[in-house]
N, C-alpha and C. Protein backbone atom coordinates (compact mmCIF):
# COMPACT_ATOMS: atom_id res chain seq x y z
N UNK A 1 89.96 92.26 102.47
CA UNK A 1 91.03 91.98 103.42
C UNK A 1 92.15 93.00 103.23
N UNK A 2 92.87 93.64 104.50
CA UNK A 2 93.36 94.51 104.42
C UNK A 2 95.09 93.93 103.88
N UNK A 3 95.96 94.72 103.26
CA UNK A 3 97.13 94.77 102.51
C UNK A 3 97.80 94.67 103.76
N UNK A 4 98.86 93.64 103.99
CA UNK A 4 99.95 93.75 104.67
C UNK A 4 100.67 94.75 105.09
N UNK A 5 101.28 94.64 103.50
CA UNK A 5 101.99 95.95 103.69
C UNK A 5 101.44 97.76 104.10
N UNK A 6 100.30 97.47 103.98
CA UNK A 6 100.20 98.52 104.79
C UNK A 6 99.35 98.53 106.38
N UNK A 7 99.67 97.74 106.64
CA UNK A 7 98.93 97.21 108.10
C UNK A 7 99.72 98.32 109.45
N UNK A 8 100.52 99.45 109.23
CA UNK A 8 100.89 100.68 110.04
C UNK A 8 101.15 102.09 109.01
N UNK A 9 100.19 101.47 108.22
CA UNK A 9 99.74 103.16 107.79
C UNK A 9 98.59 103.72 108.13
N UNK A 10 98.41 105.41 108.12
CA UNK A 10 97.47 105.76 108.32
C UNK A 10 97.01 106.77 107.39
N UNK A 11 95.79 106.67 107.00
CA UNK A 11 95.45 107.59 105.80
C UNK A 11 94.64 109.06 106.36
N UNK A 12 95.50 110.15 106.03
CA UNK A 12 94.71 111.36 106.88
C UNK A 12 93.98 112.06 105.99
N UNK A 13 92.52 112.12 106.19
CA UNK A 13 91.86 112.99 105.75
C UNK A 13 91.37 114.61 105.67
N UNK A 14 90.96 115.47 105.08
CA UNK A 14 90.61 116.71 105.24
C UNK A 14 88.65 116.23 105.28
N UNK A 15 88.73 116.85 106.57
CA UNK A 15 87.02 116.38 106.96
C UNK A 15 86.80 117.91 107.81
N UNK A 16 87.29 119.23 107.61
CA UNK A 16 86.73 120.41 108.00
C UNK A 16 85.19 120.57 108.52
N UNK A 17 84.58 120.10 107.31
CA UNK A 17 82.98 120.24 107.55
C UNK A 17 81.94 119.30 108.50
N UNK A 18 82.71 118.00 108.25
CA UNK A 18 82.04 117.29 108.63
C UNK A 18 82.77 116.29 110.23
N UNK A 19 83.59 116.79 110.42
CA UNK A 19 84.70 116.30 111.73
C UNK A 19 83.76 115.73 112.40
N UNK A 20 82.80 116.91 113.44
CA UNK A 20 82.44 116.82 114.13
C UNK A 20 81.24 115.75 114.38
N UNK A 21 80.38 115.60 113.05
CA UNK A 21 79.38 113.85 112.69
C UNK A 21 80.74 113.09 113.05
N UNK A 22 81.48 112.56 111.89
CA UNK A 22 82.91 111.66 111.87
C UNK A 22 82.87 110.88 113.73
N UNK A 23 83.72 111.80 114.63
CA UNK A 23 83.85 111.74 115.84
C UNK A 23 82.72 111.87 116.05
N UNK A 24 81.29 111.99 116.24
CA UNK A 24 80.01 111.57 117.29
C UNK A 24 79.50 110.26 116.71
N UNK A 25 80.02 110.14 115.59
CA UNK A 25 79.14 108.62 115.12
C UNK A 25 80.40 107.91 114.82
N UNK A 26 81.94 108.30 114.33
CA UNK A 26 82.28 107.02 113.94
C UNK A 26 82.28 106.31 112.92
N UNK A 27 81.95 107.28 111.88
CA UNK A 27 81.00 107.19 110.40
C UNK A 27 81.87 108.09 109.35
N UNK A 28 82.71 108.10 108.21
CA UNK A 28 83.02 108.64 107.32
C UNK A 28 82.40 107.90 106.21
N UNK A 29 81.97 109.11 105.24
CA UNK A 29 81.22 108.76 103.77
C UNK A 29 81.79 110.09 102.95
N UNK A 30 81.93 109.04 101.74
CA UNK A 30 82.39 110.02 100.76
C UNK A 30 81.27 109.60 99.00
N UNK A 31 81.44 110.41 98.05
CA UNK A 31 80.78 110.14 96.98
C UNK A 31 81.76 108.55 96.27
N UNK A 32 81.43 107.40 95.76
CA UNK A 32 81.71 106.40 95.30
C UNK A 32 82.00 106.42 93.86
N UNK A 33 82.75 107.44 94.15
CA UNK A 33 83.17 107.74 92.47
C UNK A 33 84.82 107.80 92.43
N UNK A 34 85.06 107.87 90.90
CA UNK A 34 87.15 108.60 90.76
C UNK A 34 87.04 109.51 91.64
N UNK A 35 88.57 109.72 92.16
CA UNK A 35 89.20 110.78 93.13
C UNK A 35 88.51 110.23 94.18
N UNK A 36 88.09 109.10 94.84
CA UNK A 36 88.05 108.87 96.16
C UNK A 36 88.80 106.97 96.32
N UNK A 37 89.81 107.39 95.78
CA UNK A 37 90.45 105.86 95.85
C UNK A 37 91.75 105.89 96.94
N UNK A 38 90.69 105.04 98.34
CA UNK A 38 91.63 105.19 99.00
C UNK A 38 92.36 103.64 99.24
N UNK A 39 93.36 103.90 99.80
CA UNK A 39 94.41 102.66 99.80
C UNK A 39 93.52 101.50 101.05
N UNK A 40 94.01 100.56 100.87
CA UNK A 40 93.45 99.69 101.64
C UNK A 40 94.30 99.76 103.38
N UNK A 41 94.10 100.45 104.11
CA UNK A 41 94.70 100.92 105.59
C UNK A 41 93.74 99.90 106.61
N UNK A 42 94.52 99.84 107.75
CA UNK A 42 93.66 99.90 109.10
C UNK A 42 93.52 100.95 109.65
N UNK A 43 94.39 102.13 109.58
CA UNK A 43 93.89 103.43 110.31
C UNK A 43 93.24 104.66 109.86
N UNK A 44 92.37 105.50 109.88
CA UNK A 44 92.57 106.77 109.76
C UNK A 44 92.26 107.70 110.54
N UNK A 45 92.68 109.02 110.03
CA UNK A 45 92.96 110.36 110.65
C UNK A 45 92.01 111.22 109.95
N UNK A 46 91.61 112.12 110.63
CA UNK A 46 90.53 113.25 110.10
C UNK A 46 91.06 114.53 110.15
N UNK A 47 91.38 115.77 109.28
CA UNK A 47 92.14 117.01 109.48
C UNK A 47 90.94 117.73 109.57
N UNK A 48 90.97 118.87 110.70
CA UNK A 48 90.27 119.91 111.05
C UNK A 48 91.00 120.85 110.15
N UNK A 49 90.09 122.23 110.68
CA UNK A 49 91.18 123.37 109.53
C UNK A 49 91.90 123.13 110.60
N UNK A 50 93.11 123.67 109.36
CA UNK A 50 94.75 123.84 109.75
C UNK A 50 95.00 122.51 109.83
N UNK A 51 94.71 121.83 109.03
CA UNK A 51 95.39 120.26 109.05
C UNK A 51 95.70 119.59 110.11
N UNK A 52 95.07 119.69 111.40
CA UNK A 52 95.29 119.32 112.92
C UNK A 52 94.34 117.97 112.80
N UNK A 53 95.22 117.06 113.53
CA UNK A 53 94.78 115.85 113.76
C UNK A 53 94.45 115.39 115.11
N UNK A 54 93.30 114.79 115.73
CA UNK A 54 93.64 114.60 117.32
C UNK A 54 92.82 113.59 117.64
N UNK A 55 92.48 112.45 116.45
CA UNK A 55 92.02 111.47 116.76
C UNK A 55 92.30 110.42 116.14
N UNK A 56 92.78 109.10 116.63
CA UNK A 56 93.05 107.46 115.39
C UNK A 56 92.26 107.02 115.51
N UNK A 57 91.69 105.91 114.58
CA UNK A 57 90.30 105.15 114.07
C UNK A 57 91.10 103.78 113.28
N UNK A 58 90.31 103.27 114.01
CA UNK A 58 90.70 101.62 112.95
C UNK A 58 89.50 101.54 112.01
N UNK A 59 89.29 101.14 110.94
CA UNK A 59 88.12 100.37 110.13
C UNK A 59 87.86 99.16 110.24
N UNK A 60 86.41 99.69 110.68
CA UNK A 60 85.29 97.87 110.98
C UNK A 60 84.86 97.81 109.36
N UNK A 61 84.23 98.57 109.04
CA UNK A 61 83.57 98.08 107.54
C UNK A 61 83.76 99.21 106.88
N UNK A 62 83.19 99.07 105.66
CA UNK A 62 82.89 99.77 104.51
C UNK A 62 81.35 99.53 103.58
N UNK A 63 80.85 100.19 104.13
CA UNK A 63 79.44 99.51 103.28
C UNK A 63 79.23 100.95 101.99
N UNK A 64 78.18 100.45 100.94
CA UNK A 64 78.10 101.52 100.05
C UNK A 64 76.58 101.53 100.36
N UNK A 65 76.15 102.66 100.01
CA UNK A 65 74.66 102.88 99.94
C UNK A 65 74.60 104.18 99.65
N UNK A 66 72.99 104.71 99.40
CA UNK A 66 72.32 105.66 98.71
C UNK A 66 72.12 106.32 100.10
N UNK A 67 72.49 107.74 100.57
CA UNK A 67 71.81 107.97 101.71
C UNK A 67 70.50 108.84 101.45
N UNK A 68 70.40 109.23 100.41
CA UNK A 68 68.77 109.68 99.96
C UNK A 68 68.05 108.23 99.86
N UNK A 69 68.45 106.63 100.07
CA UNK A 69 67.63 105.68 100.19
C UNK A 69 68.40 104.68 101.16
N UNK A 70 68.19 105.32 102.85
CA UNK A 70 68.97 104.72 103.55
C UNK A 70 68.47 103.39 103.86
N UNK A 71 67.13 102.93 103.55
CA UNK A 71 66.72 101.86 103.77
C UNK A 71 68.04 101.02 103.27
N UNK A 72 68.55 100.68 101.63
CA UNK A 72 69.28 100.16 101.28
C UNK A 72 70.55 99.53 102.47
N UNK A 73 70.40 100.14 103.45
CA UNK A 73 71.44 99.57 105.01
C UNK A 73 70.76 98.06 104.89
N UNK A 74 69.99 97.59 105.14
CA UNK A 74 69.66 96.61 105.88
C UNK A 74 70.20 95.16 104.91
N UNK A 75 70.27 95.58 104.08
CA UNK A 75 71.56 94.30 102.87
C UNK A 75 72.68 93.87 103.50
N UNK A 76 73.29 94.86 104.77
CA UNK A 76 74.54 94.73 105.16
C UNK A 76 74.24 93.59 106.63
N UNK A 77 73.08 93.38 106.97
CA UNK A 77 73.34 92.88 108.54
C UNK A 77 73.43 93.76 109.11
N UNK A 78 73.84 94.62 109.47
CA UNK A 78 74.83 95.52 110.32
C UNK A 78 74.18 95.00 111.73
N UNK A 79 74.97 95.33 113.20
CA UNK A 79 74.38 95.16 114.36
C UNK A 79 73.42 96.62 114.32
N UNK A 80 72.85 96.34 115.19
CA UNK A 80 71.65 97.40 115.42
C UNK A 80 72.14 98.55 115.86
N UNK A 81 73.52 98.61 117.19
CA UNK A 81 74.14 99.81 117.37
C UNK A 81 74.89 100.59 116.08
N UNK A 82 75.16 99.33 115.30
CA UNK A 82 75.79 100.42 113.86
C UNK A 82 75.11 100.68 112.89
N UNK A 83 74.14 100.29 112.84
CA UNK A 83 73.41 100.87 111.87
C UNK A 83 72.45 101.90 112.31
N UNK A 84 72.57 101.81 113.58
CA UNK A 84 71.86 103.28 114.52
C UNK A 84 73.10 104.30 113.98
N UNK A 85 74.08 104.32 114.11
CA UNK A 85 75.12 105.43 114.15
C UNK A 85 75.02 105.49 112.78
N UNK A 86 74.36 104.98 111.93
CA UNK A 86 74.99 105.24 110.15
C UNK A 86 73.45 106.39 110.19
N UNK A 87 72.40 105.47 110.49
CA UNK A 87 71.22 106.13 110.02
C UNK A 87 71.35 108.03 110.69
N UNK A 88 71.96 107.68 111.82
CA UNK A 88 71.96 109.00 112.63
C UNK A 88 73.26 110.16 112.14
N UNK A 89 74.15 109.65 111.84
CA UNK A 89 75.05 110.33 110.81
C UNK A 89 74.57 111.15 109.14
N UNK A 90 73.98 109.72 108.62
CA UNK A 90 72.98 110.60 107.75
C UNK A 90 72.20 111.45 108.10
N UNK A 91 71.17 111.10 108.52
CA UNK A 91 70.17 112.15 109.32
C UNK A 91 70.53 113.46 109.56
N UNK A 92 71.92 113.67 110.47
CA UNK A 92 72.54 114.79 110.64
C UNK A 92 73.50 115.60 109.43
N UNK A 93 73.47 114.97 108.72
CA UNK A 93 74.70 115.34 107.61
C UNK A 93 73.68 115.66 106.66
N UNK A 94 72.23 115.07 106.56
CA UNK A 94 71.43 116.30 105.38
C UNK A 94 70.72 117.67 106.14
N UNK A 95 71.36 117.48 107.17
CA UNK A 95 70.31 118.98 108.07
C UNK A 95 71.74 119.49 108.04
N UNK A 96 72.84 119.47 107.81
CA UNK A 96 74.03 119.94 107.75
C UNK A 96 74.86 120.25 106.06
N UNK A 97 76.20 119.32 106.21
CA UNK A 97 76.62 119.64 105.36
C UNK A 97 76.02 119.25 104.12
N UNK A 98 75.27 118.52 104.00
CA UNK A 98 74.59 117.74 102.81
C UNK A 98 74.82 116.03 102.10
N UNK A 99 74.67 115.66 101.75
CA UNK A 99 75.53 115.01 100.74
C UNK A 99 75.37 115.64 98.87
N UNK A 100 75.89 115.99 98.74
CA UNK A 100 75.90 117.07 97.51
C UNK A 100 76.05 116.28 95.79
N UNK A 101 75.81 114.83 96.15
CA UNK A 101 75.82 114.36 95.04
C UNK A 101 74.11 113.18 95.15
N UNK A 102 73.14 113.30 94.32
CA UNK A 102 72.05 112.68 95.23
C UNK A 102 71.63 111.24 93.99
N UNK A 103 72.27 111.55 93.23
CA UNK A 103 72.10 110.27 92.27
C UNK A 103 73.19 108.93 92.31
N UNK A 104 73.97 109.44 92.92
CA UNK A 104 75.22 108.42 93.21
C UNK A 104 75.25 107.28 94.47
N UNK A 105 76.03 106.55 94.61
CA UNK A 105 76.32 105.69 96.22
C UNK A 105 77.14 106.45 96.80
N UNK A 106 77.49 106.28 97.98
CA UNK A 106 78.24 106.91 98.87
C UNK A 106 78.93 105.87 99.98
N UNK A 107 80.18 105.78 99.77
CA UNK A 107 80.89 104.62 100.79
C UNK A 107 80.75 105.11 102.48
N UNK A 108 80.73 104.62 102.87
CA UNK A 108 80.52 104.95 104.08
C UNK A 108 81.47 104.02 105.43
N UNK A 109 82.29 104.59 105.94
CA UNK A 109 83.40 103.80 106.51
C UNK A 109 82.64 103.92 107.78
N UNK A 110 82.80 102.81 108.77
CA UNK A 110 82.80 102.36 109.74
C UNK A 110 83.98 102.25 110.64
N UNK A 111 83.97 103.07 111.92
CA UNK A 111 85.32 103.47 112.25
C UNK A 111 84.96 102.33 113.70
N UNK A 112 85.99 102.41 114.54
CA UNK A 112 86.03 102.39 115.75
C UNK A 112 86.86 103.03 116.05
N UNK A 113 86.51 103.83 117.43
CA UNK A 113 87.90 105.06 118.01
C UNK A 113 88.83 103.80 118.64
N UNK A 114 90.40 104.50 118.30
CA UNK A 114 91.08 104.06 119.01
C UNK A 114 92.37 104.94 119.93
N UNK A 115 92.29 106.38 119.85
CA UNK A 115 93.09 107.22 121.00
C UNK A 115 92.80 108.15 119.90
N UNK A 116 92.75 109.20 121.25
CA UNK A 116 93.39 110.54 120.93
C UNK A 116 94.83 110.75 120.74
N UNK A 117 95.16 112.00 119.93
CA UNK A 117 96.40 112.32 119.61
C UNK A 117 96.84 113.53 120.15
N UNK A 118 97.37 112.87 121.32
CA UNK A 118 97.49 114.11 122.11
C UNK A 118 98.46 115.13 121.91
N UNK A 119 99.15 115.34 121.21
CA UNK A 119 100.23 116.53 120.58
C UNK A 119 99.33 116.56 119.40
N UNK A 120 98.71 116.56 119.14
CA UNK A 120 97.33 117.11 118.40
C UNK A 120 98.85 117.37 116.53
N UNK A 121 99.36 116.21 116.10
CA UNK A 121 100.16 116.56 115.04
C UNK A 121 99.44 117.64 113.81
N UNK A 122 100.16 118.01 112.78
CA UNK A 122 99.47 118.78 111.82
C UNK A 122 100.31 118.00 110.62
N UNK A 123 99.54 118.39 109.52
CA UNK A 123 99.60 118.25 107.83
C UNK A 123 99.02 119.99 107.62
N UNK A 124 99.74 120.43 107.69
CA UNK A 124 98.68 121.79 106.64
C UNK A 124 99.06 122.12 105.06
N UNK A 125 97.53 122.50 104.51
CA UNK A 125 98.30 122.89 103.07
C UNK A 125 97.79 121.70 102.22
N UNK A 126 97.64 120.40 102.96
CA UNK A 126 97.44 119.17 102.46
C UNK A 126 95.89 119.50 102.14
N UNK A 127 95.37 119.37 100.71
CA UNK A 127 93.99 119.39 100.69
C UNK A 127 93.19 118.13 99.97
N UNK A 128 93.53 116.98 100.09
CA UNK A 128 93.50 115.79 100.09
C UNK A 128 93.79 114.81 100.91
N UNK A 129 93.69 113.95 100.29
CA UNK A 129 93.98 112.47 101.61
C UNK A 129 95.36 112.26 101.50
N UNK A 130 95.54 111.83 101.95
CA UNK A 130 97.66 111.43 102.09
C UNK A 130 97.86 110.41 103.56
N UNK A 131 98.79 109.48 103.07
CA UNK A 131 99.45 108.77 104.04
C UNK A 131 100.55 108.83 105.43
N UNK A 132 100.60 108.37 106.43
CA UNK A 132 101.68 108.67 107.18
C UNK A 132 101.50 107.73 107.84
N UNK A 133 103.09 107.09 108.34
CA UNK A 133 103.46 105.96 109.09
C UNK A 133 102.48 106.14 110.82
N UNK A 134 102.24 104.86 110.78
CA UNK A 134 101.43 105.03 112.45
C UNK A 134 102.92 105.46 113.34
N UNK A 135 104.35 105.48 113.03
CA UNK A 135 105.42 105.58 114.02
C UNK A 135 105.55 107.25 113.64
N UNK A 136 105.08 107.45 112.62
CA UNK A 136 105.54 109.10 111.80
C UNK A 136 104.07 109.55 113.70
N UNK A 137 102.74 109.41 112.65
CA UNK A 137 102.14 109.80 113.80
C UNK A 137 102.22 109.80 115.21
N UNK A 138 102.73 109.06 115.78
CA UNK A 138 102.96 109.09 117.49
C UNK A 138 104.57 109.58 117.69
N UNK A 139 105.25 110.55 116.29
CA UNK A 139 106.30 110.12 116.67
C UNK A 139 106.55 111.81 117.58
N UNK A 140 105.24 112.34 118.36
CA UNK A 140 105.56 113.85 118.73
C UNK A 140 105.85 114.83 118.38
N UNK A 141 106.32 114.88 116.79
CA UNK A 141 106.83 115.99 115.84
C UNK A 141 104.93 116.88 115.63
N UNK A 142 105.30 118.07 115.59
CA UNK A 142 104.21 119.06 115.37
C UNK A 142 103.59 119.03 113.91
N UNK A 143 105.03 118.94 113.12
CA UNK A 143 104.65 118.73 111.50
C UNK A 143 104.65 117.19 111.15
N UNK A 144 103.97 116.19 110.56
CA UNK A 144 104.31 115.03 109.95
C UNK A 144 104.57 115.14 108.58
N UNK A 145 105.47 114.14 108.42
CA UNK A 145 105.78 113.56 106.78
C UNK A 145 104.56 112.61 106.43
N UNK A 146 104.71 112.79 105.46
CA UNK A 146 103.38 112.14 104.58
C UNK A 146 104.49 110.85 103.60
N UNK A 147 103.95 109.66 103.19
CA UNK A 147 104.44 108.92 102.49
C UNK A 147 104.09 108.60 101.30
N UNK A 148 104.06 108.11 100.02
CA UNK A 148 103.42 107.52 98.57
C UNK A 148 102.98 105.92 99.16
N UNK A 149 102.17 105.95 98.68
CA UNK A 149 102.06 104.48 98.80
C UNK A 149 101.19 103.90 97.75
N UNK A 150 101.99 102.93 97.06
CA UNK A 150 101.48 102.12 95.86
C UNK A 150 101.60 100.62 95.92
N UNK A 151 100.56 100.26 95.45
CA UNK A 151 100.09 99.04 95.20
C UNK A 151 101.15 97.70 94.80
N UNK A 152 102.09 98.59 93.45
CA UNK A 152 102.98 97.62 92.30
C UNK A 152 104.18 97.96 93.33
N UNK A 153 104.41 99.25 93.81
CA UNK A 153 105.70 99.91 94.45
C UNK A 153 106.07 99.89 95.86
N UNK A 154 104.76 99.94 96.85
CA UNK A 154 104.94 99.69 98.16
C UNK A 154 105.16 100.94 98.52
N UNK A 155 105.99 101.58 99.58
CA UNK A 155 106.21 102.73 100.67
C UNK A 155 107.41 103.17 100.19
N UNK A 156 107.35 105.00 100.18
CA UNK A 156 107.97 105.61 99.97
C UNK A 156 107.67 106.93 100.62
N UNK A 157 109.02 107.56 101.17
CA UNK A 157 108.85 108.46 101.86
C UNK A 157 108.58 109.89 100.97
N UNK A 158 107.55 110.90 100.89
CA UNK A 158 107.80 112.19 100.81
C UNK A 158 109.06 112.87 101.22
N UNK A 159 109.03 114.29 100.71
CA UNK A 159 109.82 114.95 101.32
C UNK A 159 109.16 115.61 102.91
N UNK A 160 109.65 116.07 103.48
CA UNK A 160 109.51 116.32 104.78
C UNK A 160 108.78 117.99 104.77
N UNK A 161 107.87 117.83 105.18
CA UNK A 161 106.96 119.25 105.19
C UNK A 161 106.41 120.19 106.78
N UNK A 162 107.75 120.51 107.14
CA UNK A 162 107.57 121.00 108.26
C UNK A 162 108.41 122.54 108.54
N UNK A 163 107.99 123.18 109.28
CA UNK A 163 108.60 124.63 109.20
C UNK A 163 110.14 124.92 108.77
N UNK A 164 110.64 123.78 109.02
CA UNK A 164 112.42 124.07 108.74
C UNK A 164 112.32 124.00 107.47
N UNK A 165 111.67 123.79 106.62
CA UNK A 165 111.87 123.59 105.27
C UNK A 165 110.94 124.75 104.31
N UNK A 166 110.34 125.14 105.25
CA UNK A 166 109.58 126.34 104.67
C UNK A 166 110.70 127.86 104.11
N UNK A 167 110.42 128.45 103.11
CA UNK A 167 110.64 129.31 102.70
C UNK A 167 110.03 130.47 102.30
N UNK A 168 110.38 131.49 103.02
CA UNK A 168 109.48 132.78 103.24
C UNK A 168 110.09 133.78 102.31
N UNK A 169 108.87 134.27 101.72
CA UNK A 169 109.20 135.55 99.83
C UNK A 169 108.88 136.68 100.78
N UNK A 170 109.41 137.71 101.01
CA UNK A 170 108.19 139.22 101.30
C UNK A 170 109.04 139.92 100.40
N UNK A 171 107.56 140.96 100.27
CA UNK A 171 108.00 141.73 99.29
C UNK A 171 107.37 143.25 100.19
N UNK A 172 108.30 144.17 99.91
CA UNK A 172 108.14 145.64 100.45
C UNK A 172 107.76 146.49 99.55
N UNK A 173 107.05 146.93 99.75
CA UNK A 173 106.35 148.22 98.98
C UNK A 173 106.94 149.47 99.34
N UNK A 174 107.69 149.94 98.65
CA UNK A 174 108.18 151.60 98.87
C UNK A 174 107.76 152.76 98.25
């Protein structure tokens, strides 16, 4: 059951490689190990290069499984249209990017689309997952703020990571 308190956050991902499965199936999977602990959200976001965002997703499920033993799906129930989109996501993701860990589980999120983002916002630079308010996201700004968000602590804002705050070094060669 999802956390209250974060019931208008959205967790944005770096999915470069694999965007394009993500958006045709609807399907994010990651290895089920440390460094993939994500917060308990209703939304997420997927970053193309250049940290460009241009799609929201709510989460239907989370199932874990082996995708070198996709049979292991059928433990879940799933309806037949979603477990068509899981099997077919796999399918495409070992003729592609891979799954690069083959002894492990692999979580596998269950999205439903819910809009495009049409000022297409950015995070760049961000090479991890990170948070941002669902009001940060629709709020039309080109750059978004990213937030902390903890469990014991609740919501806290970052600093603000957008061109006005950037600082430019050159150096001339004579």
């Amino acid at each position: 059951m999802m956390n209250e308190n974060f019931k208008n956050i959205v967790i944005s991902i770096p999915a470069s490689g694999t965007i394009d499965l993500i958006y045709k199936y609807q399907i994010h999977a990651h290895p089920d190990k440390v460094g993939y602990e994500y917060k308990d959200v209703q939304y997420y976001t997927f970053r193309k290069k250049g940290g460009i965002m241009e799609k929201l997703f709510e989460i239907e499920k989370i199932i874990t499984i082996n995708p070198y033993n996709i049979d292991e799906i059928k433990k879940y129930n799933l309806t037949s249209e979603v477990e068509h989109r899981v099997r077919k996501y796999v399918e495409e993701r070992l003729k592609s990017f891979k799954f690069e860990h083959k002894g492990i589980n692999y979580k596998f999120y269950i999205l439903n689309y819910k809009e495009d983002l049409k000022h297409n916002p950015k995070k760049p630079c961000q090479n991890n997952h990170c948070y941002i308010t669902l009001d940060e996201l629709h709020s039309g700004k080109e750059f978004v703020n990213t937030i902390k968000v903890s469990e014991s602590k609740g919501i806290s804002m970052n600093q603000p990571n957008n061109k006005e705050n950037l600082i430019w070094t050159f150096f001339f060669k004579s």
